[in-house]
C-alpha atoms as a PDB file:
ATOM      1  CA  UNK A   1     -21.713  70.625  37.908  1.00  0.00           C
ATOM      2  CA  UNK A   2     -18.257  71.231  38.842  1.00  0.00           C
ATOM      3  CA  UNK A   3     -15.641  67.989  38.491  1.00  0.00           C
ATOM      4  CA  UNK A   4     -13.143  66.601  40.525  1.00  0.00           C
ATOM      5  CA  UNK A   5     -10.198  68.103  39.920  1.00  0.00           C
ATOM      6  CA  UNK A   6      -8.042  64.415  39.196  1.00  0.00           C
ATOM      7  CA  UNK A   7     -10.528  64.195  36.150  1.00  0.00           C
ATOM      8  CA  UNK A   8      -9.265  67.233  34.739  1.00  0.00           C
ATOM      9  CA  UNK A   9      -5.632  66.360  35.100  1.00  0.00           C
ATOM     10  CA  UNK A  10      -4.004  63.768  33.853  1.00  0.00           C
ATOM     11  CA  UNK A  11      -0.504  63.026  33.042  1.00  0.00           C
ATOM     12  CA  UNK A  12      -1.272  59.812  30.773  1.00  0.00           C
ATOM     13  CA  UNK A  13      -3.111  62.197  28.570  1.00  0.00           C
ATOM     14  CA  UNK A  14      -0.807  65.158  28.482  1.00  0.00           C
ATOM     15  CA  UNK A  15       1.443  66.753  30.642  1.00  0.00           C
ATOM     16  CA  UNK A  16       0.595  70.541  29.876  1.00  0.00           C
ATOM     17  CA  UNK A  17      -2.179  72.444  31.168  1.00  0.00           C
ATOM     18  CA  UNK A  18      -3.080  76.043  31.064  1.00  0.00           C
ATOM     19  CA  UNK A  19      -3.782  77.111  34.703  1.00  0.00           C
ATOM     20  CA  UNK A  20      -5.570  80.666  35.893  1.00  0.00           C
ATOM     21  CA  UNK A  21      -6.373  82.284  38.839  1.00  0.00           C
ATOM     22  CA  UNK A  22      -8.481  85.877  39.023  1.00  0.00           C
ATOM     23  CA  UNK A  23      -8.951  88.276  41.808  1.00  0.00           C
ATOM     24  CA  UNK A  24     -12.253  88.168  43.644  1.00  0.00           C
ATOM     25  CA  UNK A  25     -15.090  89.880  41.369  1.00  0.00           C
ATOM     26  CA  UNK A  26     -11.734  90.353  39.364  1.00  0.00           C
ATOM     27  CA  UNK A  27     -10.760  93.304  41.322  1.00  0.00           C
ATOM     28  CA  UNK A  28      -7.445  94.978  40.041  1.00  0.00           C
ATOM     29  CA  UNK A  29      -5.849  93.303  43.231  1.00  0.00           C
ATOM     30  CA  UNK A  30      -2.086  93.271  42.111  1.00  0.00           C
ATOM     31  CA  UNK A  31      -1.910  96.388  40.432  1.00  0.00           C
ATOM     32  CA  UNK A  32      -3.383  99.639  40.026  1.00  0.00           C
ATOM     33  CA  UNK A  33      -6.730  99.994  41.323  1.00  0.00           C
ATOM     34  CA  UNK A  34      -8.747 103.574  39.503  1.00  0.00           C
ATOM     35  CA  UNK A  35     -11.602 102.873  41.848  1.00  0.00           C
ATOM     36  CA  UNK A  36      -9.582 103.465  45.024  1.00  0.00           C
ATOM     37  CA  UNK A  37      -6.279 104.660  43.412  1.00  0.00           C
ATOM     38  CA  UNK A  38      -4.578 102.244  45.500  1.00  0.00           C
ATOM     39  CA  UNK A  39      -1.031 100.757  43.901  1.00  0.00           C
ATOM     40  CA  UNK A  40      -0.840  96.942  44.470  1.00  0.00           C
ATOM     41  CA  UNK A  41       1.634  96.312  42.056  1.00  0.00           C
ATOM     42  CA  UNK A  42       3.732  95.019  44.395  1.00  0.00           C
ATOM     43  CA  UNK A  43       1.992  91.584  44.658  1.00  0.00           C
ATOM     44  CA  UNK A  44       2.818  90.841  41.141  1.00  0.00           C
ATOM     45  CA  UNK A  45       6.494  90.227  42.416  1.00  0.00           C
ATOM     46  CA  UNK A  46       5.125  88.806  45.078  1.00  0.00           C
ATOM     47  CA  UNK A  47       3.401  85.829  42.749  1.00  0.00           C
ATOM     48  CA  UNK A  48       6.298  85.850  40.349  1.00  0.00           C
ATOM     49  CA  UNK A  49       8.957  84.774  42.713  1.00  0.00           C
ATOM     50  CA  UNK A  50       6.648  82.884  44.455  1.00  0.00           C
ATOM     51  CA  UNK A  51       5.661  80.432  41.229  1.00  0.00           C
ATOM     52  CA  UNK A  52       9.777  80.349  40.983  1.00  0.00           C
ATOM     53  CA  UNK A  53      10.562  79.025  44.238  1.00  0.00           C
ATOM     54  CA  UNK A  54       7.488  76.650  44.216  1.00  0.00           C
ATOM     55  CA  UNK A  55       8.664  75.293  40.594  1.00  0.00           C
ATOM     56  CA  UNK A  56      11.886  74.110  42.383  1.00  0.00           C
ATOM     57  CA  UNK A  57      10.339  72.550  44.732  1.00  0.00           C
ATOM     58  CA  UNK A  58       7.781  70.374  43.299  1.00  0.00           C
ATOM     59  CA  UNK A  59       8.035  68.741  40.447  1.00  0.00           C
ATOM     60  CA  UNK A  60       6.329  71.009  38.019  1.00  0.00           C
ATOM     61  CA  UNK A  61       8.084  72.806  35.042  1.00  0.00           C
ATOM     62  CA  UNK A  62       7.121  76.344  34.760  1.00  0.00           C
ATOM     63  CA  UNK A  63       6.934  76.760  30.530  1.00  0.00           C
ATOM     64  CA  UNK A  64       5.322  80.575  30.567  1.00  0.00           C
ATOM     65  CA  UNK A  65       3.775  83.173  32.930  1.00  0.00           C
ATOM     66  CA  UNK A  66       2.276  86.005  33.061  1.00  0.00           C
ATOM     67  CA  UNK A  67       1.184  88.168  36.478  1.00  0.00           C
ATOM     68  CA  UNK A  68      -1.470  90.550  35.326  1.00  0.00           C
ATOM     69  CA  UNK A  69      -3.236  92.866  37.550  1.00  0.00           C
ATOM     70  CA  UNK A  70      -6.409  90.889  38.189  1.00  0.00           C
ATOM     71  CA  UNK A  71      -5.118  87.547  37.023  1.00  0.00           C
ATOM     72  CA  UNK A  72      -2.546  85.251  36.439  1.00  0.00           C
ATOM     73  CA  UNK A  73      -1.596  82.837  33.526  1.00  0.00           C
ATOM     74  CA  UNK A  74       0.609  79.488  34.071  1.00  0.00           C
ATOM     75  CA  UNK A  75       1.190  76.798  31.711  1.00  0.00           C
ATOM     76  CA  UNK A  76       2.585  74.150  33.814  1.00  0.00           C
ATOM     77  CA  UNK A  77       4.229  70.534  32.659  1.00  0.00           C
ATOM     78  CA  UNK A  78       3.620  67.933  35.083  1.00  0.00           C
ATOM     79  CA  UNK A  79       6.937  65.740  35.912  1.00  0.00           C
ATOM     80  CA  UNK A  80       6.177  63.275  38.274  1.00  0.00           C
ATOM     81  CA  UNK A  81       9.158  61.098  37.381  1.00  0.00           C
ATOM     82  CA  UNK A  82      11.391  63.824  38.952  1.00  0.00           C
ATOM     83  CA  UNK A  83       9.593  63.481  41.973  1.00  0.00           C
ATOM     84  CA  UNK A  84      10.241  59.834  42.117  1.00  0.00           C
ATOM     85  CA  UNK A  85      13.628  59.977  41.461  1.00  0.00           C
ATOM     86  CA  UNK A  86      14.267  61.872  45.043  1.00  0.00           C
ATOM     87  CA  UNK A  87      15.656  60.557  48.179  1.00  0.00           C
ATOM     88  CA  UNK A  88      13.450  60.826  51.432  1.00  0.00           C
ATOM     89  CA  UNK A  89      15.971  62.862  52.309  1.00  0.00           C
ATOM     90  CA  UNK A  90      15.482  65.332  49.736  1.00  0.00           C
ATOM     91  CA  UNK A  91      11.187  65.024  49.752  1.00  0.00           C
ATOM     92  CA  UNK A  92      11.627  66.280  53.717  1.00  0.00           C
ATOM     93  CA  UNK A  93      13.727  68.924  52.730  1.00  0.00           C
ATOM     94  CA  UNK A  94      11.526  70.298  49.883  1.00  0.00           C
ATOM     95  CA  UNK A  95       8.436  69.804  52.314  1.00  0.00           C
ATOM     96  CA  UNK A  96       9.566  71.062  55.325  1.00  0.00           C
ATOM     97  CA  UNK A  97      10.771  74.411  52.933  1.00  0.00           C
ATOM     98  CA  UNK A  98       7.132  75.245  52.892  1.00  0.00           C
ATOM     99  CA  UNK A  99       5.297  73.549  56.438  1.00  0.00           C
ATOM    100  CA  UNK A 100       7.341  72.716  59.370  1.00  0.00           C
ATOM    101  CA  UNK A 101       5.981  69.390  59.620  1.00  0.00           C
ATOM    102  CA  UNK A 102       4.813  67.115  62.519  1.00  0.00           C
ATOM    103  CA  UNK A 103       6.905  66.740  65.265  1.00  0.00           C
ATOM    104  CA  UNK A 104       7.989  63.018  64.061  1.00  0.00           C
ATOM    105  CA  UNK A 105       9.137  64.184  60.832  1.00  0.00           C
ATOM    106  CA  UNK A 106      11.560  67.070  62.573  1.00  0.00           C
ATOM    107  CA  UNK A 107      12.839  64.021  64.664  1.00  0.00           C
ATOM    108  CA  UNK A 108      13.633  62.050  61.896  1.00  0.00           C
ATOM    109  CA  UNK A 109      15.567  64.549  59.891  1.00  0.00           C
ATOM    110  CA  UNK A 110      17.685  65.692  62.935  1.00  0.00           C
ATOM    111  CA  UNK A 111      18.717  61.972  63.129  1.00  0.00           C
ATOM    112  CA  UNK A 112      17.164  61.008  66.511  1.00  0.00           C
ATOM    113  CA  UNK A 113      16.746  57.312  67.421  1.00  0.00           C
ATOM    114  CA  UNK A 114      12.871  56.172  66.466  1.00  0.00           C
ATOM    115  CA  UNK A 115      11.466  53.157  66.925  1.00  0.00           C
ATOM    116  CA  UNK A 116      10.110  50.712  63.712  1.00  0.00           C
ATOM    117  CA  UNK A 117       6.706  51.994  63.814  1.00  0.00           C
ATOM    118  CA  UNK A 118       7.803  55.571  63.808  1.00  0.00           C
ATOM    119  CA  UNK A 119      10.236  54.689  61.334  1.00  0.00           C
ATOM    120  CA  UNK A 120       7.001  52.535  59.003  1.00  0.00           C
ATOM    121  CA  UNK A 121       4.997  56.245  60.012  1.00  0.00           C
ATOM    122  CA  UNK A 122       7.664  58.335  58.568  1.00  0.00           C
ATOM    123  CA  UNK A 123       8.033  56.560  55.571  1.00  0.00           C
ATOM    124  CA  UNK A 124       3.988  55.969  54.983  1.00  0.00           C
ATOM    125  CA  UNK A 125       4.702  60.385  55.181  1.00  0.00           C
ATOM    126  CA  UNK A 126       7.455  60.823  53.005  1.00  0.00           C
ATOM    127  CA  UNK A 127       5.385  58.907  49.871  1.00  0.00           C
ATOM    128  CA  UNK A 128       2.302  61.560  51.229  1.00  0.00           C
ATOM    129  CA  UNK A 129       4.964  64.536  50.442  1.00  0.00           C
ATOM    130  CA  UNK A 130       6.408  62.721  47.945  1.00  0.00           C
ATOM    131  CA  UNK A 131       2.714  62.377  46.243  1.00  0.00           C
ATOM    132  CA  UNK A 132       1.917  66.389  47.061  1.00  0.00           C
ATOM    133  CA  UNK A 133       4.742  67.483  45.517  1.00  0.00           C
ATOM    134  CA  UNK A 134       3.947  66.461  41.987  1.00  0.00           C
ATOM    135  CA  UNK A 135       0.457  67.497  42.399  1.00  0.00           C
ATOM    136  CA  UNK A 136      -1.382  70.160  40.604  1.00  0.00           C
ATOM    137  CA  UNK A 137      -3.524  71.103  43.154  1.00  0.00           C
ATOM    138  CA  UNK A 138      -0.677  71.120  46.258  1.00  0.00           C
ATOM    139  CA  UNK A 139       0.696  73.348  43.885  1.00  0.00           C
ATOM    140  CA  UNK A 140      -1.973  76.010  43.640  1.00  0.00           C
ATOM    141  CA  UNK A 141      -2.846  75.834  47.025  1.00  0.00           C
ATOM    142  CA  UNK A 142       0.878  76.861  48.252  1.00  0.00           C
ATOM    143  CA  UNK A 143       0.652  79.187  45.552  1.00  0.00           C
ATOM    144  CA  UNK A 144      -2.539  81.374  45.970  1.00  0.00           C
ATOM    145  CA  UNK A 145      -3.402  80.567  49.897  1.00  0.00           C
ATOM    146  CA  UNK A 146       0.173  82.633  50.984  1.00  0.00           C
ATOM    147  CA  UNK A 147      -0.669  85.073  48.485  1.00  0.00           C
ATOM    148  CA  UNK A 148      -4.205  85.661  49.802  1.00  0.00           C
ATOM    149  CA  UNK A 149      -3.805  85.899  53.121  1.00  0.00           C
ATOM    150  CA  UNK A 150      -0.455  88.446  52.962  1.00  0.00           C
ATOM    151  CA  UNK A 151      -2.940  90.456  50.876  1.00  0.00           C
ATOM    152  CA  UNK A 152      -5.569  90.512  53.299  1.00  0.00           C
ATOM    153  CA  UNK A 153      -3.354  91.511  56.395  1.00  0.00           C
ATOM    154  CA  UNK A 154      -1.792  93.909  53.864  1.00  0.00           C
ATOM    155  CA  UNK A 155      -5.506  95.753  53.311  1.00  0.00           C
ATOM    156  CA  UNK A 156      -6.848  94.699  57.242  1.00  0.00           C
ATOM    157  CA  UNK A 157      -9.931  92.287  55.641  1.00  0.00           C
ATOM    158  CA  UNK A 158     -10.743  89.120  55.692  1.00  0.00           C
ATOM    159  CA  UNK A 159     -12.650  87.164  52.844  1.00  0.00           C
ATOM    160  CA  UNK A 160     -11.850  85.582  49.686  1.00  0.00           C
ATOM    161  CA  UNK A 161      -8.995  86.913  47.571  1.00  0.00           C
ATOM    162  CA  UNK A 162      -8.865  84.576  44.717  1.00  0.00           C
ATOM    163  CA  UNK A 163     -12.385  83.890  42.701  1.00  0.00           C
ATOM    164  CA  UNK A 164     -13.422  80.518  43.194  1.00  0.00           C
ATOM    165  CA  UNK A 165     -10.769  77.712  42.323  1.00  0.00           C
ATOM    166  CA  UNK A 166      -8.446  78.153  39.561  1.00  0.00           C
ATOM    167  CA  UNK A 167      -9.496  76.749  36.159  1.00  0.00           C
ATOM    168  CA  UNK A 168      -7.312  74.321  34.591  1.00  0.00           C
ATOM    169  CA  UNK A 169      -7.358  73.345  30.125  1.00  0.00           C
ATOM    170  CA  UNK A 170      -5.145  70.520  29.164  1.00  0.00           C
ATOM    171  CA  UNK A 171      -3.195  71.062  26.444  1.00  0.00           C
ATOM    172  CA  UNK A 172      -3.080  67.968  24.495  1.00  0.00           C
ATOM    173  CA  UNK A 173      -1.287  69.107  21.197  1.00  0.00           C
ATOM    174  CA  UNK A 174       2.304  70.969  20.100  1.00  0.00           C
ATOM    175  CA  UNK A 175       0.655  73.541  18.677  1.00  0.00           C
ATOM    176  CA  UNK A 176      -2.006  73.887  21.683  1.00  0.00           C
ATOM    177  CA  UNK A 177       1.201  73.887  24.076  1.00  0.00           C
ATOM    178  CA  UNK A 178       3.247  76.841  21.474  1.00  0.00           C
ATOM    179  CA  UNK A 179       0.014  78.727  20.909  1.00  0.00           C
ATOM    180  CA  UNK A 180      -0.892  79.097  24.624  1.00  0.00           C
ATOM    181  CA  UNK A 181       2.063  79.780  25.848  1.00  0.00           C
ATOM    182  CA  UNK A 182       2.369  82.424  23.052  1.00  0.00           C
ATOM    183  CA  UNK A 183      -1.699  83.680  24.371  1.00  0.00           C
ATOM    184  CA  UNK A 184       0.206  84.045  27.913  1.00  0.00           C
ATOM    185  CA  UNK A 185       3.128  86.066  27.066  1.00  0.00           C
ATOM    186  CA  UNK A 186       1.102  88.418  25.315  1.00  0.00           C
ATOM    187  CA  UNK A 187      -1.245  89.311  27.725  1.00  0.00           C
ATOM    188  CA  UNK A 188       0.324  92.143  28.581  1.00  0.00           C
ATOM    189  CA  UNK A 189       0.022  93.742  25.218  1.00  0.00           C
ATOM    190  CA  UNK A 190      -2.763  92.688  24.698  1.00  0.00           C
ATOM    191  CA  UNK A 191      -4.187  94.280  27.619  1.00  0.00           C
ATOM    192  CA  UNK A 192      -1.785  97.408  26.337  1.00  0.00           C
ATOM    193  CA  UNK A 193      -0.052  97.699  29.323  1.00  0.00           C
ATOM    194  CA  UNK A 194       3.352  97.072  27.448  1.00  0.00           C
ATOM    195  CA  UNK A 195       4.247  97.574  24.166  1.00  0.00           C
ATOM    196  CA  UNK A 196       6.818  94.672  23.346  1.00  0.00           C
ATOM    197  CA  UNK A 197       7.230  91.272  24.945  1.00  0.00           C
ATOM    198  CA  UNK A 198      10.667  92.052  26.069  1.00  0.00           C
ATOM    199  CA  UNK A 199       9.237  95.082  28.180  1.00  0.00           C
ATOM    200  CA  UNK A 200       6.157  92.856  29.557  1.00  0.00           C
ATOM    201  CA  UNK A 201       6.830  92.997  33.494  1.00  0.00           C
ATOM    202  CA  UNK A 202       6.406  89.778  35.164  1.00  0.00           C
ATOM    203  CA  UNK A 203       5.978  87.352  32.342  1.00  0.00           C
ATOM    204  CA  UNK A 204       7.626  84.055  31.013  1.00  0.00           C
ATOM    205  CA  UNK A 205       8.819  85.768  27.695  1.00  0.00           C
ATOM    206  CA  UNK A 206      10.659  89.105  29.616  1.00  0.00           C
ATOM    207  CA  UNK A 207      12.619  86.742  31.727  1.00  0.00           C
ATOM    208  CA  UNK A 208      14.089  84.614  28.731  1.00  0.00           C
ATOM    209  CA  UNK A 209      14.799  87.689  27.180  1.00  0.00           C
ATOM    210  CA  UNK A 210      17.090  89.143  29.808  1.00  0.00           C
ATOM    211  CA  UNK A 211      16.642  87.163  32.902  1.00  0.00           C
ATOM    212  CA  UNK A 212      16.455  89.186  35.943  1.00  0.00           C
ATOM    213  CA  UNK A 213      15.004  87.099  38.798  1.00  0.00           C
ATOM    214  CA  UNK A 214      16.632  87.341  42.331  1.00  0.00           C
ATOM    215  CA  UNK A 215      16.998  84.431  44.212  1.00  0.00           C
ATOM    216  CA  UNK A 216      17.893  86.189  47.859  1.00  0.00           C
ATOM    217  CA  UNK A 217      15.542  88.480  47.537  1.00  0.00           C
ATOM    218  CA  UNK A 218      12.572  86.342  46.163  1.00  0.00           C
ATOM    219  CA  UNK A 219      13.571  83.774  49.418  1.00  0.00           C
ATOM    220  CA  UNK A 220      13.628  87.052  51.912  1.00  0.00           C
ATOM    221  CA  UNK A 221      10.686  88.221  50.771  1.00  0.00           C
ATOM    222  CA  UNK A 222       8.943  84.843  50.810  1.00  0.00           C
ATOM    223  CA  UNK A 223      10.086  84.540  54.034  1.00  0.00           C
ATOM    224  CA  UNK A 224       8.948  87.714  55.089  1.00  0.00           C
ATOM    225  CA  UNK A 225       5.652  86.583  53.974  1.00  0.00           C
ATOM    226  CA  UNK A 226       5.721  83.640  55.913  1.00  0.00           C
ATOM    227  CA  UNK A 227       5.082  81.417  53.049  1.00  0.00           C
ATOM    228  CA  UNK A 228       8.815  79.849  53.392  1.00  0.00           C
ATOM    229  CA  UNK A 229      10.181  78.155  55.934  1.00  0.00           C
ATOM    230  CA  UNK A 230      14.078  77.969  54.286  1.00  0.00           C
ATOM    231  CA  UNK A 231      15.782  77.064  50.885  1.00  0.00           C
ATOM    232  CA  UNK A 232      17.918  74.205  50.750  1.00  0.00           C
ATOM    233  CA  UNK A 233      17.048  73.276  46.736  1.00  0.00           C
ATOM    234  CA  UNK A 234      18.363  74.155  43.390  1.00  0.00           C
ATOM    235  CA  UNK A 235      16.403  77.063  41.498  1.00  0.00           C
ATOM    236  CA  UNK A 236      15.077  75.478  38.292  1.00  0.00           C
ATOM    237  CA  UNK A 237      15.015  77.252  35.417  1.00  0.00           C
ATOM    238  CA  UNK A 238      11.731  77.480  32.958  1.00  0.00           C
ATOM    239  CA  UNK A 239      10.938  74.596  30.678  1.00  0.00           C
ATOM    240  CA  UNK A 240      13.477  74.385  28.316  1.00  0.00           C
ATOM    241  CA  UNK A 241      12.971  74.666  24.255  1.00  0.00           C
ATOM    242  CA  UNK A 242      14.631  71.828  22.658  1.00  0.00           C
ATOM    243  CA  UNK A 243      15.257  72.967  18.611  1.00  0.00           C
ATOM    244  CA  UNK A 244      16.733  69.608  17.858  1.00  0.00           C
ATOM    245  CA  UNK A 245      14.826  66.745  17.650  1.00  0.00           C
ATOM    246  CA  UNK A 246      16.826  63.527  18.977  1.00  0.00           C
ATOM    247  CA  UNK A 247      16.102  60.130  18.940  1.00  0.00           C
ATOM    248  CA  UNK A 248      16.115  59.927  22.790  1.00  0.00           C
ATOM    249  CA  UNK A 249      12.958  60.960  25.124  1.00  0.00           C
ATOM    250  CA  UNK A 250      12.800  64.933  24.968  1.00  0.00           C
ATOM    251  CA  UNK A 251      12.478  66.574  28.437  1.00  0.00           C
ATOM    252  CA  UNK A 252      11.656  70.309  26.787  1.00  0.00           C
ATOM    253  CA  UNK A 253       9.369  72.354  24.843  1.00  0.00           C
ATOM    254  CA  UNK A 254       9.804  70.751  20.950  1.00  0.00           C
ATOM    255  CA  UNK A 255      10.605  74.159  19.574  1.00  0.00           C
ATOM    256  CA  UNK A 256      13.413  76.592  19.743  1.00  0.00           C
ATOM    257  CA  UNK A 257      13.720  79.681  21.331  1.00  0.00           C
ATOM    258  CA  UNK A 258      14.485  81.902  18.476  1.00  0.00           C
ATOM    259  CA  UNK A 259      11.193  80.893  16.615  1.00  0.00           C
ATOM    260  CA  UNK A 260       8.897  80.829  19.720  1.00  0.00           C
ATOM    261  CA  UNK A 261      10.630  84.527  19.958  1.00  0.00           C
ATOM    262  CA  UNK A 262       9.640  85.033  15.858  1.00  0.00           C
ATOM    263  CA  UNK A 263       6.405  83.367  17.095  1.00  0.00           C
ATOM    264  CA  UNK A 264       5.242  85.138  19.634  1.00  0.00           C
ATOM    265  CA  UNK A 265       6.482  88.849  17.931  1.00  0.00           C
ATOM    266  CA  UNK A 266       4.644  87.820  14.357  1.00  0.00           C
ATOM    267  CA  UNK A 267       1.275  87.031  16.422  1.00  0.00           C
ATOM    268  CA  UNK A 268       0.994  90.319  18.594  1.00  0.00           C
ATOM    269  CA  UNK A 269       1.607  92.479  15.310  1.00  0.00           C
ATOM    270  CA  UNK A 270      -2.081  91.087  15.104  1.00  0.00           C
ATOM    271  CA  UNK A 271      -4.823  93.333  15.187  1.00  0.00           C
ATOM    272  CA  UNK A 272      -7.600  92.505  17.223  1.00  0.00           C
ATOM    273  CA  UNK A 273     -11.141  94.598  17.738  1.00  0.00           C
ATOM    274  CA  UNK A 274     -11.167  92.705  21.229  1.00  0.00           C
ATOM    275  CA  UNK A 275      -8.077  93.451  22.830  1.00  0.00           C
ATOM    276  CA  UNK A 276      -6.392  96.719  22.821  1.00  0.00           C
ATOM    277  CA  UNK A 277      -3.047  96.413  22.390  1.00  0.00           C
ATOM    278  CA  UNK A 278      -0.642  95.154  19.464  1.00  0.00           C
ATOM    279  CA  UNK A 279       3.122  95.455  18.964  1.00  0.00           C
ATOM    280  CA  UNK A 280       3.801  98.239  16.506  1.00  0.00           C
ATOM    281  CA  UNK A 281       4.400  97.064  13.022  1.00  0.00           C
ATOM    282  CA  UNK A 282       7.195 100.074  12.672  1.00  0.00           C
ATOM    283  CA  UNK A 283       9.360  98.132  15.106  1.00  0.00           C
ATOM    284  CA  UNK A 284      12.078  95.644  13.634  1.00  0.00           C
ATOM    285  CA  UNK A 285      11.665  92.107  14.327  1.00  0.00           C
ATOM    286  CA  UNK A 286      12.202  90.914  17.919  1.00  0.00           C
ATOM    287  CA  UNK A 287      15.516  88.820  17.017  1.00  0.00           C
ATOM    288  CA  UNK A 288      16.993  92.522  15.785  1.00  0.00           C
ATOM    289  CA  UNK A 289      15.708  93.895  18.779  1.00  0.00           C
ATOM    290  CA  UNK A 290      17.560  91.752  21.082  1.00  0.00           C
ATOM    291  CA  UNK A 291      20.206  90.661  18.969  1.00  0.00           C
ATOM    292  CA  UNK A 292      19.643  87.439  18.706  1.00  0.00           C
ATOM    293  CA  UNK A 293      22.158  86.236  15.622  1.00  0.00           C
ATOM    294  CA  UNK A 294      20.460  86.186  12.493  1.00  0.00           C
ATOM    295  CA  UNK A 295      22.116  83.200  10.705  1.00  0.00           C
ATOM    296  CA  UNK A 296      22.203  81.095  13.586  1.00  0.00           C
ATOM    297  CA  UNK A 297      18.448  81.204  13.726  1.00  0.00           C
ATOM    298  CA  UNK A 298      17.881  80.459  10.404  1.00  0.00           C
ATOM    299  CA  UNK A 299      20.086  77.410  10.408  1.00  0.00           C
ATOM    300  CA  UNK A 300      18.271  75.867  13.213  1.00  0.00           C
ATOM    301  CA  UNK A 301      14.626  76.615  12.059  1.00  0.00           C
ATOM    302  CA  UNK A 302      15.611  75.078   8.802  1.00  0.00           C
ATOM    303  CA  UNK A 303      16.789  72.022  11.069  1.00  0.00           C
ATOM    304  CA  UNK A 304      14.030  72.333  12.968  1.00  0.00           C
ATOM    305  CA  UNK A 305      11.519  71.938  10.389  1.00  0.00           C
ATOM    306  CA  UNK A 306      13.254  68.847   8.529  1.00  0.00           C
ATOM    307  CA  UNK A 307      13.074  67.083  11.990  1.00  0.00           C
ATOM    308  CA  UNK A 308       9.924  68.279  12.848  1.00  0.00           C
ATOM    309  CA  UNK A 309       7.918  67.039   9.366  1.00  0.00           C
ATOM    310  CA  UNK A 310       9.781  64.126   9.877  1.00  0.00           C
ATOM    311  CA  UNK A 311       9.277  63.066  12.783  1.00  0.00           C
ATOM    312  CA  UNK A 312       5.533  63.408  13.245  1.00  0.00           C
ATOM    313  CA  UNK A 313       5.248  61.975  10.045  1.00  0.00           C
ATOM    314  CA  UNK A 314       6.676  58.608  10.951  1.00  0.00           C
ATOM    315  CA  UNK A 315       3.929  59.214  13.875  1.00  0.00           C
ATOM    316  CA  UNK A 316       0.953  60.048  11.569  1.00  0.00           C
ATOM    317  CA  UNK A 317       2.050  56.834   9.836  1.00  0.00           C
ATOM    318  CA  UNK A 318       2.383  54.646  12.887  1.00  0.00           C
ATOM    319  CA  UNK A 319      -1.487  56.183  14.312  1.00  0.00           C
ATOM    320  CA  UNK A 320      -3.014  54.783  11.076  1.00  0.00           C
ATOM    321  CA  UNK A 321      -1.125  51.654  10.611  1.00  0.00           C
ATOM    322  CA  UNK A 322      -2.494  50.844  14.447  1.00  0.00           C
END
């Protein structure tokens, strides 16, 4: 039997979760489909920028991607202190981005005069948004529900364009969290549709690399969509890898960059008899191939590792002691 989705998330156990979505019957939807020859590929822009602009406006982290052609990979970290820490102000303006809202809400942010119990309505509303936009779910639904139905006036159908409800796996470990989001980003080799992560359209691990995406055009094309009402906030960037461990609360991914890069190159040089792809073992490492400095790395994965062994050691010891 299927579960309620608030017992499969929760932030007191971990933050992280691993989040997909397929294409009805898992149809090649957003991409090139041989059965009709028909090019979708379009869509996968379509999803990318639209996980962007969603990202900055809940509060959701976006820590890797990928937009396949009958799928997509996110793994997501929940931050539902950032949503507290916003004026009502600033919850109307992220809400009414994506609905336009009741008629009392529009009042009250153009400043018109409202009694108390509009006022005691409004802010009863505000703590609803407030709620929605820290939640998982909220955050699929604006996600796949614009996507679907531009699809389906795109191809003059109606019915279903996602397959059932996305799945969600919490992630409850560092190395879950690294090796996941390492799983994502090679998808597309995997799948042999690209042969190097920094060539991998549409994914987490190209957009690090060389970061390419558009705000105007992601918000006129959004808009053209009509899954975006306007764009008042910030873009956020992806979840941030934090090499140095420090004695305050870390807000990133406990890793560096240059060894999730070293990371993620080492484990698609991996042969596997069920995928079909692999990154050729002729090729140099991925820090040569981007030119990522050589010495600099190695100082701060030596750091990293000190810290890191230390750390969770001082945590091992605590878990037993308790």
């Amino acid at each position: 039997m299927t579960r309620p989705r608030k017992e499969l998330v929760s932030v007191q156990d971990t933050p992280y979760y691993h989040i997909v979505s397929r294409c009805v019957r898992r149809s090649f939807l957003c991409g090139l489909d041989h059965s009709t020859g028909k090019d979708y590929e379009h869509r996968r822009q379509w999803i990318e920028d639209r996980i962007r602009i969603l990202s900055s406006l809940f509060s959701i982290d976006i820590c890797a991607y990928a937009v396949m052609s009958n799928h997509l990979h996110i793994v997501i970290k929940l931050c539902p202190t950032q949503a507290q820490s916003w004026s009502n102000t600033e919850v109307v303006t992220r809400w009414l981005s994506l609905f336009k809202g009741p008629l009392l809400i529009q009042q009250w942010q153009a400043g018109e005069p409202l009694s108390k119990a509009q006022l005691d309505t409004v802010s009863d509303m505000i703590e609803v948004y407030r709620e929605r936009l820290a939640n998982l779910s909220w955050f699929m639904k604006c996600l796949n529900e614009p996507i679907a139905r531009q699809a389906n006036q795109e191809d003059k159908c109606t019915g279903h364009f996602w397959e059932s409800r996305y799945k969600s796996q919490a992630l409850l470990t560092e190395e879950a969290l690294l090796s996941c989001m390492a799983y994502v980003d090679l998808n597309p080799i995997r799948a042999d549709i690209a042969k190097t992560p920094e060539d991998s359209k549409h994914t987490s691990i190209k957009e690090r690399i060389n970061p390419k995406f558009n705000l105007t055009s992601a918000i006129d094309s959004q808009k053209a969509l009509l899954a975006l009402q306007h764009f008042q906030s910030p873009v956020k960037p992806l979840a941030q890898f934090e090499g140095n461990i420090r004695n305050e609360e870390q807000q990133g991914i406990l890793f560096s960059l240059e060894d999730y890069l070293t990371l993620v190159d080492m484990t698609g040089r991996i042969l596997r008899d069920d995928k079909r792809g692999a990154i050729s073992a002729h090729l140099p490492p991925i820090l040569e191939r981007i030119e990522i400095n050589q010495e600099e790395w190695l100082n701060n994965a030596t750091q990293f590792e000190r810290l890191y062994h230390k750390k969770f050691a001082r945590k091992r010891r605590h878990n037993q002691a308790a």
